[in-house]
Protein backbone atom coordinates (compact mmCIF):
# COMPACT_ATOMS: atom_id res chain seq x y z
CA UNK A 1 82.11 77.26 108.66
CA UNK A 2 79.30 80.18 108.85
CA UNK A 3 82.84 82.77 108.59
CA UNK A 4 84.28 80.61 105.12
CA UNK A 5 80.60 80.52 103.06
CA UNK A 6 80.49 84.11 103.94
CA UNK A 7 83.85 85.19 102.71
CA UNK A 8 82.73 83.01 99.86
CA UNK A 9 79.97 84.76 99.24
CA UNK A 10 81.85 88.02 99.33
CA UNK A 11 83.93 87.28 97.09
CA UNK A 12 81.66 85.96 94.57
CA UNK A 13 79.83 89.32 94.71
CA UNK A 14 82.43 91.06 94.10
CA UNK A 15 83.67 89.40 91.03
CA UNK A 16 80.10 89.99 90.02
CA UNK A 17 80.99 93.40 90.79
CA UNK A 18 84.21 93.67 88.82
CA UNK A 19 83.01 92.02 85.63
CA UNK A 20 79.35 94.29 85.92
CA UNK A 21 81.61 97.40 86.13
CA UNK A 22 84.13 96.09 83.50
CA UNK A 23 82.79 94.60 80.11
CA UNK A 24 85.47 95.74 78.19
CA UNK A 25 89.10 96.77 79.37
CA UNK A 26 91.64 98.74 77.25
CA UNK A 27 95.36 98.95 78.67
CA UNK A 28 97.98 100.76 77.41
CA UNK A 29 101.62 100.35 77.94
CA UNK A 30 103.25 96.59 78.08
CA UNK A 31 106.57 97.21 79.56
CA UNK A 32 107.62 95.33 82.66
CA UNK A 33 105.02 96.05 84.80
CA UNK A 34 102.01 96.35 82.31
CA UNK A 35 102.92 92.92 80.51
CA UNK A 36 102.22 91.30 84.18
CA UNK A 37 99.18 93.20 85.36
CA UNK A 38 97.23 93.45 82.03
CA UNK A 39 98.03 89.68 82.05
CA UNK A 40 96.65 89.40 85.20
CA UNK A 41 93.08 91.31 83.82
CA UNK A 42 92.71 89.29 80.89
CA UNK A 43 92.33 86.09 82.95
CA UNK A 44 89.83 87.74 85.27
CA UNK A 45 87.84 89.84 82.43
CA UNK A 46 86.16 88.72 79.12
CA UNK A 47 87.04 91.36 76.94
CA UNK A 48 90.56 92.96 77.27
CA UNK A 49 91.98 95.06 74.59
CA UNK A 50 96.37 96.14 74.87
CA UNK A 51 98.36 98.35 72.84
CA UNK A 52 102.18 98.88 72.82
CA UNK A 53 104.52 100.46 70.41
CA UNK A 54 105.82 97.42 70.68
CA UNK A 55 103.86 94.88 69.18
CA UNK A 56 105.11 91.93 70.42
CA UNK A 57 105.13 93.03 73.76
CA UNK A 58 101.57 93.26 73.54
CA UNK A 59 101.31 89.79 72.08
CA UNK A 60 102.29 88.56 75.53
CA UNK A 61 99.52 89.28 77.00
CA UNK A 62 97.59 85.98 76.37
CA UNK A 63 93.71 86.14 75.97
CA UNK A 64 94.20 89.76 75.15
CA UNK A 65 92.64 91.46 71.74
CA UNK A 66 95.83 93.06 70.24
CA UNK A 67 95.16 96.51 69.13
CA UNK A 68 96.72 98.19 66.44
CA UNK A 69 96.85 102.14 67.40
CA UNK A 70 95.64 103.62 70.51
CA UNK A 71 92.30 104.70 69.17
CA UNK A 72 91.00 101.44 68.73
CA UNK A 73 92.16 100.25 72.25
CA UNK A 74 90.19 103.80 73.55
CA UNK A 75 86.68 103.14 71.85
CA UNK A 76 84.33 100.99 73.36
CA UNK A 77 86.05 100.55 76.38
CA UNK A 78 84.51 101.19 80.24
CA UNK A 79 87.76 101.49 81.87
CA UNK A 80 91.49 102.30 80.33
CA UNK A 81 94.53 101.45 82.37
CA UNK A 82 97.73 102.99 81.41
CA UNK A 83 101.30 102.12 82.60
CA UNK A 84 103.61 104.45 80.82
CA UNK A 85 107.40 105.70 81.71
CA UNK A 86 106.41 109.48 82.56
CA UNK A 87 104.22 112.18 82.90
CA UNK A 88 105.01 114.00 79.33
CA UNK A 89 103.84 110.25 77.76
CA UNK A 90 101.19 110.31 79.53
CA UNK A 91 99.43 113.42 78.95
CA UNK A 92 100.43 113.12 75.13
CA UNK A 93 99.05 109.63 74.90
CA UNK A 94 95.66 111.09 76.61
CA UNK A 95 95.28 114.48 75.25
CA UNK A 96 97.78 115.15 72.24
CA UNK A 97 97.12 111.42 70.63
CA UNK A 98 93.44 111.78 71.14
CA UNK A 99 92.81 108.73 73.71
CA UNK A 100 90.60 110.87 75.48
CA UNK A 101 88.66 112.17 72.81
CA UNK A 102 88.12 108.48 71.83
CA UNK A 103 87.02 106.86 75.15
CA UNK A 104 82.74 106.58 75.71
CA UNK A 105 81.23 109.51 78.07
CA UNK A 106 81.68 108.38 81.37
CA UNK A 107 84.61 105.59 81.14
CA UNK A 108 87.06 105.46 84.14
CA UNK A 109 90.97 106.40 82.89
CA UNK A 110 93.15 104.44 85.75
CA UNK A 111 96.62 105.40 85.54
CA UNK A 112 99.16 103.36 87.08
CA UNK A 113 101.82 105.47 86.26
CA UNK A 114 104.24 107.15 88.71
CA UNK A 115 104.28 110.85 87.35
CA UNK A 116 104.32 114.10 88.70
CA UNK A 117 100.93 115.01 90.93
CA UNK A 118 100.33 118.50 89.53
CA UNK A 119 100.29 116.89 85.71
CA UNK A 120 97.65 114.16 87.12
CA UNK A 121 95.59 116.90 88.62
CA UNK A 122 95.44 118.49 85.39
CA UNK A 123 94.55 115.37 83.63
CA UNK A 124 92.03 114.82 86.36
CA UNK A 125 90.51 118.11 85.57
CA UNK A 126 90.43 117.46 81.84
CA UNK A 127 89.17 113.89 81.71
CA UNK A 128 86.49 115.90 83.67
CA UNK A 129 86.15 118.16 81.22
CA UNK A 130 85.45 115.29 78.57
CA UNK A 131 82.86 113.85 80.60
CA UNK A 132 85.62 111.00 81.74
CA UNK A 133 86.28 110.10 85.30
CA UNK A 134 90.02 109.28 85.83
CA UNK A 135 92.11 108.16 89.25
CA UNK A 136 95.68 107.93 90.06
CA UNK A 137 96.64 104.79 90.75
CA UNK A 138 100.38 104.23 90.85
CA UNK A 139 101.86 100.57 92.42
CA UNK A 140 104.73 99.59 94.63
CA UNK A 141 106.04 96.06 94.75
CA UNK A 142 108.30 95.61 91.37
CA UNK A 143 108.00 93.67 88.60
CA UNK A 144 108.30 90.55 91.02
CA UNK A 145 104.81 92.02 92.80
CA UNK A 146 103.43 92.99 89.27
CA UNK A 147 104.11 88.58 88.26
CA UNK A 148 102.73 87.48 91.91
CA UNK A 149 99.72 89.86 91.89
CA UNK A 150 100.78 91.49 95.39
CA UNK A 151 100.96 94.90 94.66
CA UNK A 152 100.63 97.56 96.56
CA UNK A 153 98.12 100.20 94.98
CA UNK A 154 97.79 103.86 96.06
CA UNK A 155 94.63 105.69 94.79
CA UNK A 156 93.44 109.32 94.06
CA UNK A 157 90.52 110.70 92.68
CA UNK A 158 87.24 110.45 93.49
CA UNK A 159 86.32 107.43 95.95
CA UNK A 160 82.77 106.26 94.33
CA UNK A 161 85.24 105.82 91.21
CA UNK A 162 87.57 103.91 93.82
CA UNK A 163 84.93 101.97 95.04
CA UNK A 164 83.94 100.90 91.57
CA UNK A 165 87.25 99.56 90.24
CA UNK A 166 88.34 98.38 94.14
CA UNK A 167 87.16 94.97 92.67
CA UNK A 168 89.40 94.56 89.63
CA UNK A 169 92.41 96.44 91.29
CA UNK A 170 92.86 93.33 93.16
CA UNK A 171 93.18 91.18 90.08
CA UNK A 172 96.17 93.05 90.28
CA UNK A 173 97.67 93.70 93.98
CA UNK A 174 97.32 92.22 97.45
CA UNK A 175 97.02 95.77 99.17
CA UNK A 176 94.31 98.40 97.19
CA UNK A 177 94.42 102.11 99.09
CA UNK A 178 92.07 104.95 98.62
CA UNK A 179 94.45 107.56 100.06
CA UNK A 180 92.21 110.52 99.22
CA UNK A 181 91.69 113.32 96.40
CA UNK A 182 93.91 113.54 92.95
CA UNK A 183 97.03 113.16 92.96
CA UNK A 184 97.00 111.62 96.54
CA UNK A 185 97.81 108.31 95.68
CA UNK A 186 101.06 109.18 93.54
CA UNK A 187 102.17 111.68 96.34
CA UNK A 188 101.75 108.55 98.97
CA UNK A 189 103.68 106.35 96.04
CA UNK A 190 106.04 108.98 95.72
CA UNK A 191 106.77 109.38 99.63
CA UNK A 192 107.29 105.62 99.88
CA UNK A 193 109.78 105.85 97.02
CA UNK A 194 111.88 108.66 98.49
CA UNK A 195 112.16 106.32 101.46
CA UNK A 196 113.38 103.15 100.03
CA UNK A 197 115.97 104.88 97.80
CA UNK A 198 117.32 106.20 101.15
CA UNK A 199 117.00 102.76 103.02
CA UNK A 200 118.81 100.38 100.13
CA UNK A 201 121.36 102.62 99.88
CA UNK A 202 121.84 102.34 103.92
CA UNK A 203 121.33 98.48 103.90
CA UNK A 204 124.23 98.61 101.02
CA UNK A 205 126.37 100.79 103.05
CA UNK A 206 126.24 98.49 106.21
CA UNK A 207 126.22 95.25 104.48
CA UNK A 208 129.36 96.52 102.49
CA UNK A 209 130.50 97.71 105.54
CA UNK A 210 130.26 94.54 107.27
CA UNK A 211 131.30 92.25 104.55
CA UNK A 212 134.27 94.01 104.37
CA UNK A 213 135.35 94.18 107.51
CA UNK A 214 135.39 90.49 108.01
CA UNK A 215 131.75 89.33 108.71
CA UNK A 216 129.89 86.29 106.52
CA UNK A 217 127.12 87.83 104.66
CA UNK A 218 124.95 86.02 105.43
CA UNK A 219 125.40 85.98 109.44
CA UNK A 220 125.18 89.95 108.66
CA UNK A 221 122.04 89.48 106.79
CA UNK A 222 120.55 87.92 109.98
CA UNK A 223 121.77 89.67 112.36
CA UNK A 224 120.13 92.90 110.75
CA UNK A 225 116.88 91.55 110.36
CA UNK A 226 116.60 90.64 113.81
CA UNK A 227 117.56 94.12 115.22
CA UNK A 228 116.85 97.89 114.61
CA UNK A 229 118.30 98.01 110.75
CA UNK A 230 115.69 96.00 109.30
CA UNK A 231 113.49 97.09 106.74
CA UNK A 232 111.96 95.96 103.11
CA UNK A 233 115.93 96.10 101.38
CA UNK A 234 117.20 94.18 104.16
CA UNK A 235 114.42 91.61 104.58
CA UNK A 236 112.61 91.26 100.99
CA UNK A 237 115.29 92.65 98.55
CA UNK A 238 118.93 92.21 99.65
CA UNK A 239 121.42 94.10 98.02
CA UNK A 240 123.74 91.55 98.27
CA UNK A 241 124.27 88.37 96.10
CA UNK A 242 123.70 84.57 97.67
CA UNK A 243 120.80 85.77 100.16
CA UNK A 244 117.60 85.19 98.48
CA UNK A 245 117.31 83.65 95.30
CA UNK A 246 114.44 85.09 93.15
CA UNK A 247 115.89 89.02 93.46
CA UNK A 248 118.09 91.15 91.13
CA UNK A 249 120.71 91.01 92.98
CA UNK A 250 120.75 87.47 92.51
CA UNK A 251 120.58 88.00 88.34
CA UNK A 252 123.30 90.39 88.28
CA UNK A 253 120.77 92.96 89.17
CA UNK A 254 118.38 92.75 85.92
CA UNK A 255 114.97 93.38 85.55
CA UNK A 256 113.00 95.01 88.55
CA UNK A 257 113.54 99.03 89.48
CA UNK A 258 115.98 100.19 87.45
CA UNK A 259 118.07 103.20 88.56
CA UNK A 260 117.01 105.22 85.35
CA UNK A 261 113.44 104.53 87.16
CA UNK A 262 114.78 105.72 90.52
CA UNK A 263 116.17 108.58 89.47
CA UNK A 264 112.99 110.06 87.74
CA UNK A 265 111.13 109.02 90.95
CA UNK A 266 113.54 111.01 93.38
CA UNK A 267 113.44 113.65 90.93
CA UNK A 268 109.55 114.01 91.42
CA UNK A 269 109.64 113.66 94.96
CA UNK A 270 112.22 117.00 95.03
CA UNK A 271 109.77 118.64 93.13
CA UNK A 272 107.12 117.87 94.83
CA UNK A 273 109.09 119.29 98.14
CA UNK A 274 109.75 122.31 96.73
CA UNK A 275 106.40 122.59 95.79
CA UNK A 276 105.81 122.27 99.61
CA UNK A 277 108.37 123.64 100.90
CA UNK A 278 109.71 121.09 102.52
CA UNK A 279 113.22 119.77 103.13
CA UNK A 280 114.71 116.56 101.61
CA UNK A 281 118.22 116.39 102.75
CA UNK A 282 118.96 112.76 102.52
CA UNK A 283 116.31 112.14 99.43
CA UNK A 284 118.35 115.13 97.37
CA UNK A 285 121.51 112.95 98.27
CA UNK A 286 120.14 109.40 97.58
CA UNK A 287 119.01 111.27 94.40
CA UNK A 288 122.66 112.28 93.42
CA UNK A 289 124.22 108.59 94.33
CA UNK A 290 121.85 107.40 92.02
CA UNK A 291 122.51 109.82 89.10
CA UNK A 292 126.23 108.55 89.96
CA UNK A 293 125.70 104.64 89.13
CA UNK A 294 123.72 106.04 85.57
CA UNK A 295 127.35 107.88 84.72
CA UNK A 296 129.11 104.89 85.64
CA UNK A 297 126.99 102.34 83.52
CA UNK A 298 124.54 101.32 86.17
CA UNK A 299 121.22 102.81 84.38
CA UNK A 300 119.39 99.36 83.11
CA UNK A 301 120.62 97.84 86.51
CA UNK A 302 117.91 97.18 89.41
CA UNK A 303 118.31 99.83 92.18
CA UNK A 304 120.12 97.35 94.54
CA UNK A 305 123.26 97.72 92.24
CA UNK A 306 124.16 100.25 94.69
CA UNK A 307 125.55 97.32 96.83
CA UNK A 308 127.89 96.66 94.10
CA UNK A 309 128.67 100.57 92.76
CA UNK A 310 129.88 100.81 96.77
CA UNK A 311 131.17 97.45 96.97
CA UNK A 312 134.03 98.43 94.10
CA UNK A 313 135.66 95.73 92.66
CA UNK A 314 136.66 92.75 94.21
């Protein structure tokens, strides 16, 4: 009983917390992911302000003030999320289109983007600059995490900034992760990408394998799970059809982490290897299957179409 009115208590204080630290929240970029987690803010926060190039994607987001350029969703704002496609959008939406120049002294820029850690240094360093305090913040868990709120959220930056907006980043996710200075939390999100664009295209391989040579899917399926092949694209996101019903692969693979997404994710993680000198063997190969499937039609598809660029046709 004492246990439950404390956690009660807890979390009461820190809603306190979020909404103290957050009056007014601008976020910028309603795509897949934004649309759910800037959803997810405005039913938590009073006062949240979106902007899209699309319009009506913004108009999604219910209890949200629609803005109508980025300036407007900039000014009078104590933090700014941003979910945008890549690192060149991002630093033109911040530096070249003004947002920073428009955001109060002292607002927090959280970028959920997955982009390339030298560019987020450099923004780091310039939202410092401004008098602007800005982490790195990039998720893991797909657009179904982004609708549940179970994200996984990696952080950079400074941790008394982390501390501050720990609060509202669980609006958001199940799992919120100081990982260390800039750019630390999109090298962690970056790591764990490079590894489960090798795995699904292993758990496609042996599945296909499998299914080919005789064996019911899903007695396959089970079998894996229950020994040494198991992992997140065997057990949460199967590559094959008629396992789980709320996955791509289910939807003939729409919607989720599409391959043109993958690909610009490996791509980072190679550069960020050479940057460290450090060797990638399977990650540069994973990286080239992928950049197969977009040749052969596969770009808009969910990266467990591998499964069915292997599989061949029936």
């Amino acid at each position: 009983m004492f246990k439950s009115a404390l956690k009660l208590i807890q979390c009461s204080l820190e809603t306190e917390l979020a909404r103290r630290n957050a009056s007014t929240v601008g976020f910028i970029g309603i795509g897949n992911m934004g649309t759910h987690m800037a959803s997810h803010l405005a039913k938590k926060i009073d006062k949240v302000k979106v902007f899209d190039i699309s319009a009506e994607a913004a108009r999604s987001v219910k209890g949200a003030h629609v803005c109508s350029s980025l300036e407007e969703t900039a000014s009078n704002v104590d933090v700014l999320f941003l979910s945008l496609p890549n690192g060149d959008i991002v630093k033109d939406t911040l530096v070249n289109k003004g947002v920073m120049k428009a955001l109060p002294k002292k607002s927090l820029i959280v970028d959920t983007s997955t982009i390339d850690p030298k560019v987020s240094k450099e923004l780091f360093r310039l939202a410092e600059e401004n008098s602007l305090r800005f982490l790195d913040s990039p998720v893991s868990g797909g657009v179904t995490g982004a609708e549940a709120a179970t994200l996984a959220i990696m952080v950079g930056g400074n941790k008394t900034d982390f501390d501050s907006i720990k609060p509202i980043l669980h609006y958001m996710g199940a799992r919120v992760v100081y990982c260390g200075s800039s750019g630390s939390g999109l090298i962690a999100k970056i790591a764990n990408n490079l590894i489960l664009g090798i795995s699904m295209i292993g758990v496609s391989e042996g599945m296909n394998l499998g299914i080919k040579a005789g064996l019911d899917p899903k007695v396959l399926h089970d079998v894996i799970n229950s020994s040494t092949g198991r992992c997140w694209s065997s057990d949460t996101y199967s590559p094959v059809p008629n396992i789980f019903p709320n996955v791509p692969s289910n939807n003939d693979y729409k919607g989720g982490y599409n391959i043109k997404l993958v690909v610009k994710d490996l791509a980072l993680a190679e550069t960020t290897a050479v940057n460290c000198e450090v060797p990638v063997p399977l990650g540069a190969t994973a990286h080239q299957i992928y950049r197969a499937l977009i040749s052969n039609g596969y770009g808009d598809k969910d990266i467990a179409a591998v499964y069915k660029f292997l599989k061949g046709a029936d």
